[in-house]
Protein backbone atom coordinates (compact mmCIF):
# COMPACT_ATOMS: atom_id res chain seq x y z
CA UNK A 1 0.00 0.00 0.00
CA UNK A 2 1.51 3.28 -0.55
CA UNK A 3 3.38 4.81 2.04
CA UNK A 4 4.14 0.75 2.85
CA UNK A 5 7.40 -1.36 2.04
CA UNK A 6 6.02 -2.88 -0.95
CA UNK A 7 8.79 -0.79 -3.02
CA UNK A 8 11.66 -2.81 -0.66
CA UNK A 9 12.81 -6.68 -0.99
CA UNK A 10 12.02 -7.26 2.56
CA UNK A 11 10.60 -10.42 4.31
CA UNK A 12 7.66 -9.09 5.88
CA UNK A 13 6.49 -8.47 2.79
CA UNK A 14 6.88 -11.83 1.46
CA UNK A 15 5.21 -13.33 4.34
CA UNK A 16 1.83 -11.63 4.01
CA UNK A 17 1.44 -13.05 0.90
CA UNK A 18 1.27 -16.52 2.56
CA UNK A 19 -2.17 -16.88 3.87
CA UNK A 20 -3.62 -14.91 0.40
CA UNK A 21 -1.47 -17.04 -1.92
CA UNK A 22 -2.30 -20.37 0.04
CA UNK A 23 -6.30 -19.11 0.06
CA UNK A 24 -6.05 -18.95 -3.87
CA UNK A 25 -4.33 -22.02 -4.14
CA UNK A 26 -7.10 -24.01 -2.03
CA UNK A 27 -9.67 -22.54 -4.68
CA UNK A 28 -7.34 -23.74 -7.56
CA UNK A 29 -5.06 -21.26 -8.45
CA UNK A 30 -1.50 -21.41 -8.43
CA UNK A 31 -0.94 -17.79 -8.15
CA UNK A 32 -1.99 -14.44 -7.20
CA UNK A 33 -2.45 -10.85 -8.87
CA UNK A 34 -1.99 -8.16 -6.43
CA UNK A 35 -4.08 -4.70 -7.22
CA UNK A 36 -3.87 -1.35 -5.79
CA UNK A 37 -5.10 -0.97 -2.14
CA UNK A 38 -7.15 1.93 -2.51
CA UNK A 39 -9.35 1.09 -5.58
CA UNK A 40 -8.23 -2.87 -6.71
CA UNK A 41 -8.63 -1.34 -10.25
CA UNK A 42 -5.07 -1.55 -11.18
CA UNK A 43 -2.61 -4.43 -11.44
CA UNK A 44 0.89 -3.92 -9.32
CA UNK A 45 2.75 -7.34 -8.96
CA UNK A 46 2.00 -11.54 -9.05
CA UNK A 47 2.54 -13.18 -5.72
CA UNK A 48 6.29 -11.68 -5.24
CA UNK A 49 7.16 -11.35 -8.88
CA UNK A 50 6.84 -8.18 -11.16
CA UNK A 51 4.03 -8.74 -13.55
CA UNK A 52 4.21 -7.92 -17.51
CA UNK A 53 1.92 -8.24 -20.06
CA UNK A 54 2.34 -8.26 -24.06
CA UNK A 55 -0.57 -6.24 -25.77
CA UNK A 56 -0.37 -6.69 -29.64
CA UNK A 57 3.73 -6.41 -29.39
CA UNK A 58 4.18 -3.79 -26.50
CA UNK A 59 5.44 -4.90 -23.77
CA UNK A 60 3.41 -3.43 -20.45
CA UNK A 61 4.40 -3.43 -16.65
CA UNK A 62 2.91 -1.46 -14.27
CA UNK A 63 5.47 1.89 -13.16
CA UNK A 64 6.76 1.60 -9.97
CA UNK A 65 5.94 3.16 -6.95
CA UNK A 66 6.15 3.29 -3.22
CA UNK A 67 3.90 -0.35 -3.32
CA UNK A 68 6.00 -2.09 -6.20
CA UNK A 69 9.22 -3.86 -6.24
CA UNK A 70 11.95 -2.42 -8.27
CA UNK A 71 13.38 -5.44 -8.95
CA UNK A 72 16.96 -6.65 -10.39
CA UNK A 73 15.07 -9.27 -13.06
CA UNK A 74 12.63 -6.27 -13.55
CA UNK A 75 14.88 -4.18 -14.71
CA UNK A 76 16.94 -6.78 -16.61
CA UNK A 77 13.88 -7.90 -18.83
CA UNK A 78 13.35 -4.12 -19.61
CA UNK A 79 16.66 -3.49 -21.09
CA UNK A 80 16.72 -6.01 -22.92
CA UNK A 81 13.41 -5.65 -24.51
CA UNK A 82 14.19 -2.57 -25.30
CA UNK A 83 17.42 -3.74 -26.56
CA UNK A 84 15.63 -6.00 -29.06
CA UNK A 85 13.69 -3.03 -30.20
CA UNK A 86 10.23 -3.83 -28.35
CA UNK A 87 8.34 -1.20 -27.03
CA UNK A 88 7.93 -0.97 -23.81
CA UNK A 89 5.57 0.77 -21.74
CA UNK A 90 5.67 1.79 -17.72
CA UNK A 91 2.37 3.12 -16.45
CA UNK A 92 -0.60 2.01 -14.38
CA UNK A 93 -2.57 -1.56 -16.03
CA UNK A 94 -6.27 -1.57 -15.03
CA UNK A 95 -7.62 -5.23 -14.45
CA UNK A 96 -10.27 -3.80 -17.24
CA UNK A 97 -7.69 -3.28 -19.98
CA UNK A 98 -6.42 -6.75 -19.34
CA UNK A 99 -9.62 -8.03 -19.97
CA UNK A 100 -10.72 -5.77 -22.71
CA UNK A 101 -7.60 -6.57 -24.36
CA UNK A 102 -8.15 -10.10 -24.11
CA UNK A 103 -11.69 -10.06 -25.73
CA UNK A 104 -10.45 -7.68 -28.29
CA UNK A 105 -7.54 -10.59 -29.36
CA UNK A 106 -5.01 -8.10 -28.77
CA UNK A 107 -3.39 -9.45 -25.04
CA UNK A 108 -0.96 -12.01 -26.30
CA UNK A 109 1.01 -13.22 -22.78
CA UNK A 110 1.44 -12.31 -19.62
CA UNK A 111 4.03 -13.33 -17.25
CA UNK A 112 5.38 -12.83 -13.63
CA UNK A 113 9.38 -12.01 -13.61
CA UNK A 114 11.63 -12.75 -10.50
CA UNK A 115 14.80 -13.69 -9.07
CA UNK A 116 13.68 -17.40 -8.60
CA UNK A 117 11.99 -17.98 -11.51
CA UNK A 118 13.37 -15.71 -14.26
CA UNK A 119 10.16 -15.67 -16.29
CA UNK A 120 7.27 -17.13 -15.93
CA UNK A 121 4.04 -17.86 -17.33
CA UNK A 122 0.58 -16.39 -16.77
CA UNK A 123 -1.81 -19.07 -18.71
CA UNK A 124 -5.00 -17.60 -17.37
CA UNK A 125 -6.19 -15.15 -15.18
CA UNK A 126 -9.66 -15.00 -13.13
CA UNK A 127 -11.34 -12.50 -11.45
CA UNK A 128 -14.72 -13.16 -9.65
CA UNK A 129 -16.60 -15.25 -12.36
CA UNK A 130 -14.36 -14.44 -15.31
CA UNK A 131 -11.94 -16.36 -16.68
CA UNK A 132 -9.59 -15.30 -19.54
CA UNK A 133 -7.24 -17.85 -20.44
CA UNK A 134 -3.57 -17.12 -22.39
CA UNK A 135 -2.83 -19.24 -25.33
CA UNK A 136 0.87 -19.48 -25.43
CA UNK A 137 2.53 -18.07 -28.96
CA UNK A 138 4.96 -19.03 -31.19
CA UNK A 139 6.94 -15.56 -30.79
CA UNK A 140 6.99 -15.22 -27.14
CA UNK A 141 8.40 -12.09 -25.41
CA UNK A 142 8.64 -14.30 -22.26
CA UNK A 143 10.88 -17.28 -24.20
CA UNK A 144 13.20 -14.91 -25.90
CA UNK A 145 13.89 -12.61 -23.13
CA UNK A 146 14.17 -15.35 -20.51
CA UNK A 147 16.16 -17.18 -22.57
CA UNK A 148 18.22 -14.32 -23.19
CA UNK A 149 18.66 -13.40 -20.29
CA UNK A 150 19.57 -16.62 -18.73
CA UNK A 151 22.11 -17.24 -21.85
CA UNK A 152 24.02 -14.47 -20.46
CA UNK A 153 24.11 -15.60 -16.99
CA UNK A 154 25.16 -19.05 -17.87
CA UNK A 155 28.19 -17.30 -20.72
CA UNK A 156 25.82 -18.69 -24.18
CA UNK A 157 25.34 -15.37 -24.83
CA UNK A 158 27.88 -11.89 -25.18
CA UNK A 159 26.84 -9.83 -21.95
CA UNK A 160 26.65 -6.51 -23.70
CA UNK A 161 25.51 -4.42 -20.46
CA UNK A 162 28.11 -5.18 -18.72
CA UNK A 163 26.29 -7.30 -15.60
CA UNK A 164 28.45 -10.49 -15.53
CA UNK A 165 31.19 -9.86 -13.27
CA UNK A 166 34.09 -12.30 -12.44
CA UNK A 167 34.47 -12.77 -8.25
C-alpha cells in the first residue's frame, strides 16, 4: 500500500502473501495478482514477482511506486526488450484493460518475472466469475527474453551491459 514497504525486498512483505497465496491455491489457483489498495482497479505485482503483459507487441508493466518492487530481473527484462527493439511501456494496467484486451484478441502473454523464476508464465487469469485464459505463442516475449537473459548468466550469450562480473 503506498506509504508501505512494498517498493523494498524485505521479508515481511513476502510473508503476508502466505495466507492470500495459500487461500487462492485451495480454490485452484496457483498464483496471485496483487491490485492497488485503494481502488483494486489496477494491477501492481504476481505473488512476489513483477508482472508484464504483451498487448499486440508492446510490452506493459505497471510503473513503480512506493507499493512495487523495483526489482533486479525487472529491470533486466526491460533493457533487454528494449534492446531488441520492443516497445515498452511503464504506467498504471487496469484489471479492465487486461480483460478488454483479451476479448479484443489483442493481449498475447502475460508473465510474472523474479529472481527465482526468471520468467514465468501467466496461462490464465480469473477474477470473480471471469476467466480469460492465455494461449501461449509461437513468438513469445517471455521465451526470448528469458532465454536471453539466462544465456548471459550461464556465458551462451555476449553480456553486452556489462552485468556479468568475475568474483
Amino acid at each position: 500500500v503506498d506509504g508501505g514497504t512494498g517498493f523494498a525486498k524485505a521479508a515481511g512483505n513476502y510473508a503476508a502473501a502466505f495466507a492470500p497465496t495459500k487461500k487462492a491455491q485451495n480454490a485452484g489457483f496457483t498464483q496471485v495478482i496483487w491490485t492497488d489498495a485503494h481502488e483494486h482497479q489496477y494491477i501492481e505485482e504476481s505473488g512476489t514477482m513483477n508482472i508484464m503483459f504483451r498487448i499486440n507487441d508492446t510490452l506493459i508493466t505497471p510503473a513503480l511506486s512506493d507499493s512495487i518492487l523495483s526489482g533486479i530481473t525487472r529491470d533486466s527484462i526491460l533493457k533487454l526488450a528494449r534492446n531488441k527493439g520492443i516497445t515498452v511501456e511503464e504506467r498504471k494496467v487496469s484489471v479492465k484493460e487486461i480483460f478488454e484486451a483479451h476479448s479484443k484478441g489483442e493481449l498475447k502473454e502475460a508473465f510474472g518475472v523474479g529472481t527465482a523464476v526468471t520468467v514465468n508464465p501467466i496461462n490464465s487469469i480469473t477474477k470473480g466469475e471471469h476467466r480469460i485464459d492465455i494461449a501461449s505463442v509461437s513468438d513469445s516475449y517471455a521465451t526470448l527474453l528469458k532465454d536471453s537473459l539466462q544465456g548471459m548468466q550461464y556465458g551462451r550469450i555476449a553480456d553486452g551491459f556489462g552485468w556479468i562480473k568475475r568474483a
